[in-house]
N, C-alpha and C. Protein backbone atom coordinates (compact mmCIF):
# COMPACT_ATOMS: atom_id res chain seq x y z
N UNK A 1 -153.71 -56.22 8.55
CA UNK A 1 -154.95 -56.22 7.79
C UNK A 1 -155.15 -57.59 7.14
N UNK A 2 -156.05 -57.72 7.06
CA UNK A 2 -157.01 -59.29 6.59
C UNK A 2 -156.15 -59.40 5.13
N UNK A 3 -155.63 -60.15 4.28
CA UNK A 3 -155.19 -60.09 3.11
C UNK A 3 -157.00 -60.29 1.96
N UNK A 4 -157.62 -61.08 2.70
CA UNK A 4 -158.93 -60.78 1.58
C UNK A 4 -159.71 -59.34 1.47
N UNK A 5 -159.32 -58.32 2.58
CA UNK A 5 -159.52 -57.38 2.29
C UNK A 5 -158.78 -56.29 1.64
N UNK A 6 -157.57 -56.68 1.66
CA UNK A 6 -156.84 -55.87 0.92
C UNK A 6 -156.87 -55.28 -0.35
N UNK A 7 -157.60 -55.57 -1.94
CA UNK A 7 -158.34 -55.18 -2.98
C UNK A 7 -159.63 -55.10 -3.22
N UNK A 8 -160.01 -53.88 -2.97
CA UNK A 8 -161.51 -53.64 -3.32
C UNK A 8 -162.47 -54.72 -1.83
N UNK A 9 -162.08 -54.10 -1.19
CA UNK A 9 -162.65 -54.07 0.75
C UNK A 9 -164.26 -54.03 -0.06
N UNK A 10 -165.33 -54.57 0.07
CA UNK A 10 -166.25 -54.95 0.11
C UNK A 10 -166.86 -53.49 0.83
N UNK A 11 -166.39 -53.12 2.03
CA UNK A 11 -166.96 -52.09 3.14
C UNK A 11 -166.63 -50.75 2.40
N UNK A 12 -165.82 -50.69 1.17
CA UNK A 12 -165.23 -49.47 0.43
C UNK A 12 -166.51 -49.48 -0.75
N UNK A 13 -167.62 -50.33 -1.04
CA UNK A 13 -167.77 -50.51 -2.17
C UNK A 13 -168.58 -49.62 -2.68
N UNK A 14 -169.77 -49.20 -1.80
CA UNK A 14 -170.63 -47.72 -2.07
C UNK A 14 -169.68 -46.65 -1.92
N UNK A 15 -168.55 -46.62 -1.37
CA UNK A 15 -167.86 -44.95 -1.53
C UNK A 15 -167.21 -44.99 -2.82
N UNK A 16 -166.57 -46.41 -3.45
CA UNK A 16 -166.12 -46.65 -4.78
C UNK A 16 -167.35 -46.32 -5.92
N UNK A 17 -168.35 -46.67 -5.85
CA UNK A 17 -169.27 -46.55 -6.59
C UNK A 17 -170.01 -45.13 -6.67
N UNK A 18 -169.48 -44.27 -5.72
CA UNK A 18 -170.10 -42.75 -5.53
C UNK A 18 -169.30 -41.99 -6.10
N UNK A 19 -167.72 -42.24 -6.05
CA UNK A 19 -166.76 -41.60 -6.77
C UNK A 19 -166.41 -42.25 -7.90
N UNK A 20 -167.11 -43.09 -8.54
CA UNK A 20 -167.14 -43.27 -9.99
C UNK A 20 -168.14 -42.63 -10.63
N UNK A 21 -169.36 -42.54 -10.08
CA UNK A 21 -170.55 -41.66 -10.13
C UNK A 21 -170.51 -40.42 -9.97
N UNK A 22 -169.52 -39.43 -9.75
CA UNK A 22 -169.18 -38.14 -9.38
C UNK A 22 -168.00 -37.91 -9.82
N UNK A 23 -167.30 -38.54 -10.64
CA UNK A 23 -165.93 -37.70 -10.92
C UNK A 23 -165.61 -36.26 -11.47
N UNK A 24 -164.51 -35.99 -11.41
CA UNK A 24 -163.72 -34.75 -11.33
C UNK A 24 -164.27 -34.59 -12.58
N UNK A 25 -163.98 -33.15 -13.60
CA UNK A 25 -163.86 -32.98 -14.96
C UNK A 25 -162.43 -33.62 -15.48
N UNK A 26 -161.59 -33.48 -14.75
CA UNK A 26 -160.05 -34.06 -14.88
C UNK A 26 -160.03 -35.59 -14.71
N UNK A 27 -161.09 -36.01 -13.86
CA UNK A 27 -160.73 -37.49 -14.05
C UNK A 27 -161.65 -38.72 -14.73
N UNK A 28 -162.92 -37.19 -15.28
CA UNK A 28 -163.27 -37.91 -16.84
C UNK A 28 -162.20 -37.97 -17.98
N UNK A 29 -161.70 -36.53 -18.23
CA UNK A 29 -160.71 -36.35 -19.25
C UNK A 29 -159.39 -37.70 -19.25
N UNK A 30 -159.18 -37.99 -18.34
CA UNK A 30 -157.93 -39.01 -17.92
C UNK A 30 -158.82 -40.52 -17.99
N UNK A 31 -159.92 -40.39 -17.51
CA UNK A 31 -160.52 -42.15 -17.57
C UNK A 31 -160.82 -42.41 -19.30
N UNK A 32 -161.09 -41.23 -20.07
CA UNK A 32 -161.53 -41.48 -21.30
C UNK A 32 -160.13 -41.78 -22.22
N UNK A 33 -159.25 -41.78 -21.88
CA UNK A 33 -157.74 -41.73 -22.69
C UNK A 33 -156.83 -43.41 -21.68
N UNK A 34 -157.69 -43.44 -20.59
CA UNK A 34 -157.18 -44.56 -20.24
C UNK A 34 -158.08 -46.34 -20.45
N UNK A 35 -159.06 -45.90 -20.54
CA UNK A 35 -160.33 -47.05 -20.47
C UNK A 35 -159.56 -47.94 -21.75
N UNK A 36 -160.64 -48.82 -21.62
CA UNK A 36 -160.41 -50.00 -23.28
C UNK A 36 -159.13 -49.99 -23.35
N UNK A 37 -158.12 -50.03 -22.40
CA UNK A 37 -156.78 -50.62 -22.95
C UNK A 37 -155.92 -49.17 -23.81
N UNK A 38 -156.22 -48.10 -23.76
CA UNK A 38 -155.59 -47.79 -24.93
C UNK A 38 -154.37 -47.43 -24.82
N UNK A 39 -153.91 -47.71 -23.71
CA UNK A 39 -152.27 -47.27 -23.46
C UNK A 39 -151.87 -48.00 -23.74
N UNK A 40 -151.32 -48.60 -24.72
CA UNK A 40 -149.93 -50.02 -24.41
C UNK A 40 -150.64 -51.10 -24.62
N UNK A 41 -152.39 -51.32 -24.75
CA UNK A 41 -152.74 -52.30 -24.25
C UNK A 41 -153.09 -52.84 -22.86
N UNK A 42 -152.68 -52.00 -21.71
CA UNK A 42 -152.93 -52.35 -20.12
C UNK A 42 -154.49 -51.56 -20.03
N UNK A 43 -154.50 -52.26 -19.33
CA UNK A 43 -156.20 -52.22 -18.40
C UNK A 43 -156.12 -51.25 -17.36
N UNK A 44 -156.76 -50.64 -17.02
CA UNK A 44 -156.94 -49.76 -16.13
C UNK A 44 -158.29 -49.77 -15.43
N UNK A 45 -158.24 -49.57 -14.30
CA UNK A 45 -159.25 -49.42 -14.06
C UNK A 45 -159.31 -48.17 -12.58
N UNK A 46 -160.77 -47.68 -12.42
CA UNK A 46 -160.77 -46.45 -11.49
C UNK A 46 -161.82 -46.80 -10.63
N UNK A 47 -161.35 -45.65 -9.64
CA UNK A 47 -161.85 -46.12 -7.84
C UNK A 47 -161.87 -47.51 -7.50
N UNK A 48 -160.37 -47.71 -7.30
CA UNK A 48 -160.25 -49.19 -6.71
C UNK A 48 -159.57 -49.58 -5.94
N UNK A 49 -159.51 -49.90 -4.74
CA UNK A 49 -159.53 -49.83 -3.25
C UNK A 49 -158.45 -50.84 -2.93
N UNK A 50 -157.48 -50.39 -2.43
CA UNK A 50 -156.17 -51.27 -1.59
C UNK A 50 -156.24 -50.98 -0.28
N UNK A 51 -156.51 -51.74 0.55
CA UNK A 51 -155.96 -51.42 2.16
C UNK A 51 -157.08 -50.53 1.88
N UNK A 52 -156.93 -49.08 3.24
CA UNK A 52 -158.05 -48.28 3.32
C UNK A 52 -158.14 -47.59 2.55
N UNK A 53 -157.15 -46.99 1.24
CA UNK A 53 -157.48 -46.13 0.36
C UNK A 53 -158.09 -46.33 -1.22
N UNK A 54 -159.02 -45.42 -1.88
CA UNK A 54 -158.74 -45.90 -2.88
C UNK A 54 -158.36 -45.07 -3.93
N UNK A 55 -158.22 -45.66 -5.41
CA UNK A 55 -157.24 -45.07 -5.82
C UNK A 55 -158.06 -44.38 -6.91
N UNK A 56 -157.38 -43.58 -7.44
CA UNK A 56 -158.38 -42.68 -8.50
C UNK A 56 -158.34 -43.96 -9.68
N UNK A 57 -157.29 -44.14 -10.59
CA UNK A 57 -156.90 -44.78 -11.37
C UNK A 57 -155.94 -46.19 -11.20
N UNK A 58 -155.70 -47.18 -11.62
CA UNK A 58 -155.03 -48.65 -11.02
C UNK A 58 -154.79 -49.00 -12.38
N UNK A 59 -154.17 -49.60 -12.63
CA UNK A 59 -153.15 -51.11 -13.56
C UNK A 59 -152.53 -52.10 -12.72
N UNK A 60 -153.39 -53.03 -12.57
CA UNK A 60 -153.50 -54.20 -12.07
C UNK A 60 -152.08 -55.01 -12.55
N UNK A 61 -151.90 -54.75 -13.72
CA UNK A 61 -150.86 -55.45 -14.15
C UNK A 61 -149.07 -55.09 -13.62
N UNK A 62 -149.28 -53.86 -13.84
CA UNK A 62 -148.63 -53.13 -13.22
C UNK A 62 -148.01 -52.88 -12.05
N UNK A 63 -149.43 -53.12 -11.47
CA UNK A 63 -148.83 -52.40 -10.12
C UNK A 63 -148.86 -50.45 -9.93
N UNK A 64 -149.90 -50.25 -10.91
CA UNK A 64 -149.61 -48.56 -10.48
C UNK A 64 -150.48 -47.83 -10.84
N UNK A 65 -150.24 -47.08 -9.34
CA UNK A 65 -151.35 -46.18 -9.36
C UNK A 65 -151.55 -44.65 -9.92
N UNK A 66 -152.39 -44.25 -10.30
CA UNK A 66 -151.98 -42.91 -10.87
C UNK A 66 -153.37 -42.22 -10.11
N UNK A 67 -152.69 -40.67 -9.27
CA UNK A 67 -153.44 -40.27 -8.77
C UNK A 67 -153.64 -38.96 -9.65
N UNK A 68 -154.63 -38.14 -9.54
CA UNK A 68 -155.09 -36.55 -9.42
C UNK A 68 -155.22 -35.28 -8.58
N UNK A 69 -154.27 -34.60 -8.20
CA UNK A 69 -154.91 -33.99 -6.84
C UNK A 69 -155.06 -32.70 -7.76
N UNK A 70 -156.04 -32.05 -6.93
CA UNK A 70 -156.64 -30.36 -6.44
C UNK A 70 -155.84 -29.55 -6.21
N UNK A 71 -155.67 -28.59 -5.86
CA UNK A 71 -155.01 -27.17 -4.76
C UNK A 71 -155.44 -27.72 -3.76
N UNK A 72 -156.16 -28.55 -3.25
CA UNK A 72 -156.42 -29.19 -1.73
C UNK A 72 -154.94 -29.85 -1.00
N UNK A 73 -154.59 -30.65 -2.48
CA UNK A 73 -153.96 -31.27 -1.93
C UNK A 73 -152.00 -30.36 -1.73
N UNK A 74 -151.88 -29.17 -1.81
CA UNK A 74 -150.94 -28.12 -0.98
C UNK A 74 -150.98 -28.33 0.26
N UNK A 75 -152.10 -28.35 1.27
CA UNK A 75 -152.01 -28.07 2.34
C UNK A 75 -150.90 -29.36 3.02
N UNK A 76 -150.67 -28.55 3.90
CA UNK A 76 -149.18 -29.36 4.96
C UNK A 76 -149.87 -30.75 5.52
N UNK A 77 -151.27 -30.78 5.98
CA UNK A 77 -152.20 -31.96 6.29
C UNK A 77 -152.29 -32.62 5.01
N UNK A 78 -152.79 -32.12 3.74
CA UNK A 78 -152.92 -33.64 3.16
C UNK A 78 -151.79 -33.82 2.31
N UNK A 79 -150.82 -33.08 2.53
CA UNK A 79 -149.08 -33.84 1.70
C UNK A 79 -148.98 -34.72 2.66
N UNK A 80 -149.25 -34.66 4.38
CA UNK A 80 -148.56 -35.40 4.94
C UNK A 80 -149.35 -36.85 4.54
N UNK A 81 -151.07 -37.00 4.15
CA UNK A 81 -151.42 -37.67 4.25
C UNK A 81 -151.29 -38.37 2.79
N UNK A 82 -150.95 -37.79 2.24
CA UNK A 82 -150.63 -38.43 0.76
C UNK A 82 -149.37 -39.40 0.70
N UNK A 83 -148.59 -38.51 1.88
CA UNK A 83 -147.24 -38.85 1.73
C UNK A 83 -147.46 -40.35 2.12
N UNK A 84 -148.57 -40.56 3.48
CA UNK A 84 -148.70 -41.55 4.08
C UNK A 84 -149.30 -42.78 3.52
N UNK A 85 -150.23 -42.41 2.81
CA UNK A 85 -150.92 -43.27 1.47
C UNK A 85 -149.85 -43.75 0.33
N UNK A 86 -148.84 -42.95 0.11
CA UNK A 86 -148.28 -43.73 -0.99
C UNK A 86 -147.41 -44.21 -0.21
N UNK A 87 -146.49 -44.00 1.05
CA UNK A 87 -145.95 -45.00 1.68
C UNK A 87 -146.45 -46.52 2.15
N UNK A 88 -147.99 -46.28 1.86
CA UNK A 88 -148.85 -47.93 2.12
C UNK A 88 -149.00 -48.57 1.47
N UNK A 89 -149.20 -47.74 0.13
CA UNK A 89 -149.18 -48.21 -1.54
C UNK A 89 -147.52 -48.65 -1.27
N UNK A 90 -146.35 -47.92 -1.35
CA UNK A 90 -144.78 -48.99 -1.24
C UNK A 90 -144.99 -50.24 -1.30
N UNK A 91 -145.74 -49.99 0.69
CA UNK A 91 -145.62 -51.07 1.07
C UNK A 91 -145.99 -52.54 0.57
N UNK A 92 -146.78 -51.99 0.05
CA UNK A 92 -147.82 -53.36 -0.27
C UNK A 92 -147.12 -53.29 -2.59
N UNK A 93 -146.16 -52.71 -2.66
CA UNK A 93 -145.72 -53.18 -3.86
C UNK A 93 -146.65 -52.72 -5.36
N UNK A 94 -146.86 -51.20 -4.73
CA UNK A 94 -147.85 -50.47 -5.74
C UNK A 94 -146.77 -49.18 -5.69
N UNK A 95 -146.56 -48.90 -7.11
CA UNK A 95 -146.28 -47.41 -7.03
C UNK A 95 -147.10 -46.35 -7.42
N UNK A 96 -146.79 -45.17 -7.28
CA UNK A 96 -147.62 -44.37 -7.77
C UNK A 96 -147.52 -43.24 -8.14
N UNK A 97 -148.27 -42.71 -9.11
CA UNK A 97 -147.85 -41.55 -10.06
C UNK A 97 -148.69 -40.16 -10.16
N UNK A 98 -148.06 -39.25 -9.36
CA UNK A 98 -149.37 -38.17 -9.43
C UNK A 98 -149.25 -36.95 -10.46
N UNK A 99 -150.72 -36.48 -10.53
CA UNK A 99 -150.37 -35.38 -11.41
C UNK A 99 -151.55 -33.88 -10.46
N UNK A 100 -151.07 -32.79 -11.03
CA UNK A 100 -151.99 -31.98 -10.69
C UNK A 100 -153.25 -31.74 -11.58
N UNK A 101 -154.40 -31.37 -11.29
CA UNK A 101 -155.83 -31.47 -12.21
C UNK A 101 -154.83 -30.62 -13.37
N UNK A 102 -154.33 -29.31 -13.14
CA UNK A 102 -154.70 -28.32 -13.93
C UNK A 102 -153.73 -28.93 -15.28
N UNK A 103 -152.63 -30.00 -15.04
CA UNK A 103 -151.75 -30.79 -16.01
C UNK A 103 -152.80 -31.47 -16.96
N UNK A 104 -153.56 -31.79 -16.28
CA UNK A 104 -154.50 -32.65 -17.35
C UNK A 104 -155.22 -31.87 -18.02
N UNK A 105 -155.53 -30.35 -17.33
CA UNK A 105 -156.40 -29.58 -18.66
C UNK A 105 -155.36 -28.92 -19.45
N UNK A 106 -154.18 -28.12 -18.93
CA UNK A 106 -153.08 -27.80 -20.07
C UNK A 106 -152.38 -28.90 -20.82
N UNK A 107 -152.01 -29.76 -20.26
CA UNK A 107 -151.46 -30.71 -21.48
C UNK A 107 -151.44 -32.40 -20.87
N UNK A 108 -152.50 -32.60 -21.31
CA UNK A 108 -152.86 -34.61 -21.11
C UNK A 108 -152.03 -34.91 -22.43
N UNK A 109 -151.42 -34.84 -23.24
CA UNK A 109 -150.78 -35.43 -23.59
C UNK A 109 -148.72 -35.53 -23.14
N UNK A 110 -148.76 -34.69 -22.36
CA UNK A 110 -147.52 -34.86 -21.17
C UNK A 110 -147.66 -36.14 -20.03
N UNK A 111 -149.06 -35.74 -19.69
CA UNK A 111 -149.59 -36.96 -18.72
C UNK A 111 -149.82 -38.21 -19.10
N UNK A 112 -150.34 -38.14 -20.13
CA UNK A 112 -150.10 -39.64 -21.15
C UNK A 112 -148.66 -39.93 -21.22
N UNK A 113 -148.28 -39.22 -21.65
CA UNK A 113 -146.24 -39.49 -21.97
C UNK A 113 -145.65 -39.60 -20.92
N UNK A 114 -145.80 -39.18 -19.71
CA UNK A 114 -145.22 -39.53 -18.37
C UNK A 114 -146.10 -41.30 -18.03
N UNK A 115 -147.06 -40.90 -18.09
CA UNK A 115 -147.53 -42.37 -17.67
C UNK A 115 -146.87 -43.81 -18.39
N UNK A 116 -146.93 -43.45 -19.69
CA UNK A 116 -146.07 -44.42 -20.89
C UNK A 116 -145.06 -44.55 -20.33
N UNK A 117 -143.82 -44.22 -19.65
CA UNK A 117 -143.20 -43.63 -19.32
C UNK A 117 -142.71 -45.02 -17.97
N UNK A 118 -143.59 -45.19 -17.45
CA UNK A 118 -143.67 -45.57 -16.21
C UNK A 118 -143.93 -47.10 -16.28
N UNK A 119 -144.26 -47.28 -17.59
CA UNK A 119 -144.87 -48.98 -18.46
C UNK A 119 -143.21 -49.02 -18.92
């Protein structure tokens, strides 16, 4: 892959901009506790595109990604494909940190503390 395409692919930029425009209820609740720095001071930022995927949530500084999945993401197809996405994220020197939605509506402040966690 092109290395100038590798962050925020230009060709990703209306699907980035549709899923910032449509987010989850879970990944308002999580962008509002992450925005303006308020973790630690790190920046965050959401729907932002490495290679072909993009990511719910990013720290640039970091290096890490923090995802959200559904009950979608059970099925044997998209573990495998998750599995395959964060093996690309490895690759390229991103880790990444997932949680399930329903963690963020029973307790975001676990998910905050795991994320801290990871800084």
């Amino acid at each position: 892959m092109n290395a100038n395409f590798l962050y925020n692919n230009k060709t990703l930029r209306e699907r980035r901009r549709e899923l910032r425009n449509n987010q989850t209820e879970e990944e308002k609740i999580l962008w509002a506790k992450l925005k303006n720095s308020q973790i630690k001071g790190l920046k965050f930022v959401r729907q932002y595109s490495v290679g072909p995927y993009i990511l719910d949530f990013y720290c640039p500084k970091l290096r890490l990604a923090v995802e959200l999945d559904g009950g979608q993401h059970n099925d044997i197809e998209n573990k495998l494909y998750d599995q395959g996405r964060d093996d690309y994220l490895k690759s390229v020197d991103i880790r990444t940190i997932r949680f399930w939605n329903q963690d963020v509506h029973k307790n975001i402040n676990n998910v905050l503390e795991k994320i801290s966690a990871c800084i």
